[in-house]
Protein backbone atom coordinates (compact mmCIF):
# COMPACT_ATOMS: atom_id res chain seq x y z
CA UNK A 1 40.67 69.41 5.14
CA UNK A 2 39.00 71.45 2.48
CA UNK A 3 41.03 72.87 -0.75
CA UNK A 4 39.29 75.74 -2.36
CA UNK A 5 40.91 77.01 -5.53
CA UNK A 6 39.94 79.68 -8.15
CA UNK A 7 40.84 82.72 -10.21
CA UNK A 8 40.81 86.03 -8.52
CA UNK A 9 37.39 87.13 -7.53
CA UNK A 10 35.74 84.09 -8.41
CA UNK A 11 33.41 83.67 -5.25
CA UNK A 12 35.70 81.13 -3.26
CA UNK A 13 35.28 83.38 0.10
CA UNK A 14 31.56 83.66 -0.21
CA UNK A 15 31.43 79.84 -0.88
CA UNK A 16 33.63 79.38 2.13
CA UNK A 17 31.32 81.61 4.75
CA UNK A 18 28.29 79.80 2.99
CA UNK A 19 29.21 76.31 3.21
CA UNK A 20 31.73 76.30 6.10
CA UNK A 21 30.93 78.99 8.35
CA UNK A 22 32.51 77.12 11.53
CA UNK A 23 35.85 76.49 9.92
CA UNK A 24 38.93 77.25 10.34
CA UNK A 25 40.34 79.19 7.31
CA UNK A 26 43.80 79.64 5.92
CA UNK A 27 43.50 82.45 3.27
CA UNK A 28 46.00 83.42 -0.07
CA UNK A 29 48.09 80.30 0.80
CA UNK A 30 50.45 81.19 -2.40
CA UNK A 31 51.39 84.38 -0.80
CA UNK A 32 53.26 81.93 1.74
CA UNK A 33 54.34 80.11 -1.12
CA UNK A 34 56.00 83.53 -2.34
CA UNK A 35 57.55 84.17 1.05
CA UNK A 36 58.75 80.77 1.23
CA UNK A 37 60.84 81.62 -1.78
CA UNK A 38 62.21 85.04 -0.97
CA UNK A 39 63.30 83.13 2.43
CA UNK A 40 65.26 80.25 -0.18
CA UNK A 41 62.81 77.74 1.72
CA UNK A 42 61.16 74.90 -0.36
CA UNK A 43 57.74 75.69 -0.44
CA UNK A 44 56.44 72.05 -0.48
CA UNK A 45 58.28 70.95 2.33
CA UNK A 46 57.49 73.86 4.37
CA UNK A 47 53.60 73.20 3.20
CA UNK A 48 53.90 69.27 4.55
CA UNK A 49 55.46 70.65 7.94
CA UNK A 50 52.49 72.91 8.05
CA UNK A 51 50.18 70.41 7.48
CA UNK A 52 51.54 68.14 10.08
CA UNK A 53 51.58 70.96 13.07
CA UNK A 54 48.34 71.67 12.39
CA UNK A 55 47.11 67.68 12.32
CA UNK A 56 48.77 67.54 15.80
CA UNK A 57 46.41 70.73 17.30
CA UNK A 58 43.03 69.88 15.17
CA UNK A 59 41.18 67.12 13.05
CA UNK A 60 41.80 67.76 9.73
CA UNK A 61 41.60 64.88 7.97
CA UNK A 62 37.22 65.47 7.70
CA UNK A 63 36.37 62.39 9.22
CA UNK A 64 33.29 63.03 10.99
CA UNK A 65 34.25 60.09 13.51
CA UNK A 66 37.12 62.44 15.42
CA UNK A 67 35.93 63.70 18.96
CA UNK A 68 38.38 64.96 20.94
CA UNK A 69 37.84 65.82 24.82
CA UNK A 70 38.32 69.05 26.67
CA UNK A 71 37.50 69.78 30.66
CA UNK A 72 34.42 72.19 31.39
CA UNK A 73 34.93 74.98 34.62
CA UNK A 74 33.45 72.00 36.74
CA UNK A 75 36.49 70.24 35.91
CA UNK A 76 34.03 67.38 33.81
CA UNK A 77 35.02 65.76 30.62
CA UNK A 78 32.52 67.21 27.39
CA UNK A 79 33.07 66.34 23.79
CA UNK A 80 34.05 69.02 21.48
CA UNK A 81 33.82 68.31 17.63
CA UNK A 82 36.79 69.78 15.92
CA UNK A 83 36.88 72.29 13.85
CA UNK A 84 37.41 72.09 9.81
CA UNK A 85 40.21 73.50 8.24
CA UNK A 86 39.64 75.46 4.44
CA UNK A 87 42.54 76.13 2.66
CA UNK A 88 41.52 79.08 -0.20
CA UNK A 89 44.75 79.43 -2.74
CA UNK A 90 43.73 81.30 -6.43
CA UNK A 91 44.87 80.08 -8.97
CA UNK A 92 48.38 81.46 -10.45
CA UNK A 93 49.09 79.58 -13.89
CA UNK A 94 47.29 79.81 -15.89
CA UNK A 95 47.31 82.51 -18.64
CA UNK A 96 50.42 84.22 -20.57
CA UNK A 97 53.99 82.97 -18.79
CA UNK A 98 55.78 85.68 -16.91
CA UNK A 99 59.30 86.66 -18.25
CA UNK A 100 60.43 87.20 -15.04
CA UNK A 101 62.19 84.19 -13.98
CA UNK A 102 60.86 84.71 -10.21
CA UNK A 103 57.22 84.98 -11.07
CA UNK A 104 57.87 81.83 -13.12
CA UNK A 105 59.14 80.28 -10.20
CA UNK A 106 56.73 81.20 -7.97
CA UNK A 107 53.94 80.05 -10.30
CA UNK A 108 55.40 76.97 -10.15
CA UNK A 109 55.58 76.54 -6.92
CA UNK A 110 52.55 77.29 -6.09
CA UNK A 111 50.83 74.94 -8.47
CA UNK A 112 53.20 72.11 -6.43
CA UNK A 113 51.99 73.23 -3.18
CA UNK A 114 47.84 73.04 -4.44
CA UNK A 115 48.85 69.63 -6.02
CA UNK A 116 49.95 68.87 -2.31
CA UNK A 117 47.05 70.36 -0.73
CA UNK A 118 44.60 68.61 -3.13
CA UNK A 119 46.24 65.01 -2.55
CA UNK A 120 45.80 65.19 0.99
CA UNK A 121 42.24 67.27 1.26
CA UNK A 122 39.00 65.10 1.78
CA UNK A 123 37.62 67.74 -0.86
CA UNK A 124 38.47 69.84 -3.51
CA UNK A 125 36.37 73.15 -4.95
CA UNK A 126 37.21 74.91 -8.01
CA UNK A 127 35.18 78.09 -8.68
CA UNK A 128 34.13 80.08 -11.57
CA UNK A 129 31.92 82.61 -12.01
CA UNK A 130 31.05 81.85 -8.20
CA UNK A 131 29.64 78.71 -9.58
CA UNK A 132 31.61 76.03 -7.14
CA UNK A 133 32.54 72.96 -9.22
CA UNK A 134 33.78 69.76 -6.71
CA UNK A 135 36.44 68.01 -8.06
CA UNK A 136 36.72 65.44 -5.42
């Protein structure tokens, strides 16, 4: 898994379609985080769950080892490489603190959520000025 984080209009889907044109992408993650919270669910726990349904379907752990099988319309065995997962979140703290206690909270939350994302990602990209800076 890939973590791409950034301010607003900072390059990160360029950089994506550039370097990762096969993947699979997950786009705005801290919107979910936002739903997550109008919904009174925990937004890390319903980030791990999503992580884990989507290890069960695809490869996401970037090991470039994984081969899974599939039948072909002859009914033969072929290899398929699995496809990458990109996770593109912007950035949401930093800069003046909201007074409104549910932008506070949802700040929060989503900076949990990336902190998630970015322990379990193989790598990390922060962008700036569409410059991509990896950070692991």
């Amino acid at each position: 898994m890939i973590l791409i984080i950034g301010g607003m209009c900072q390059g990160k889907h360029d950089f994506c379609k550039s370097e990762f044109p096969d993947a699979e992408v997950k786009e705005h993650y801290e919107e979910k985080v936002r739903e997550n919270l109008k919904e009174g669910k925990d937004p890390v726990s319903e980030a791990e769950k999503w992580l884990d349904e989507i290890s069960a379907t695809m490869e996401i752990d970037g090991t470039d080892t994984a081969v899974h099988l599939s039948m072909d319309s002859e009914n033969r065995f072929k290899e398929q490489n699995p496809r990458e997962l990109v996770i593109i979140m912007n950035e949401v703290g930093s800069g003046v603190v909201p007074m409104d206690k549910d932008e506070r909270e949802w700040r929060e939350a989503a900076g949990r959520v990336s902190c998630l994302f970015a322990k379990r990602a193989d790598r990390v990209y922060r962008l700036l000025a569409g410059i991509p800076q990896r950070l692991k």
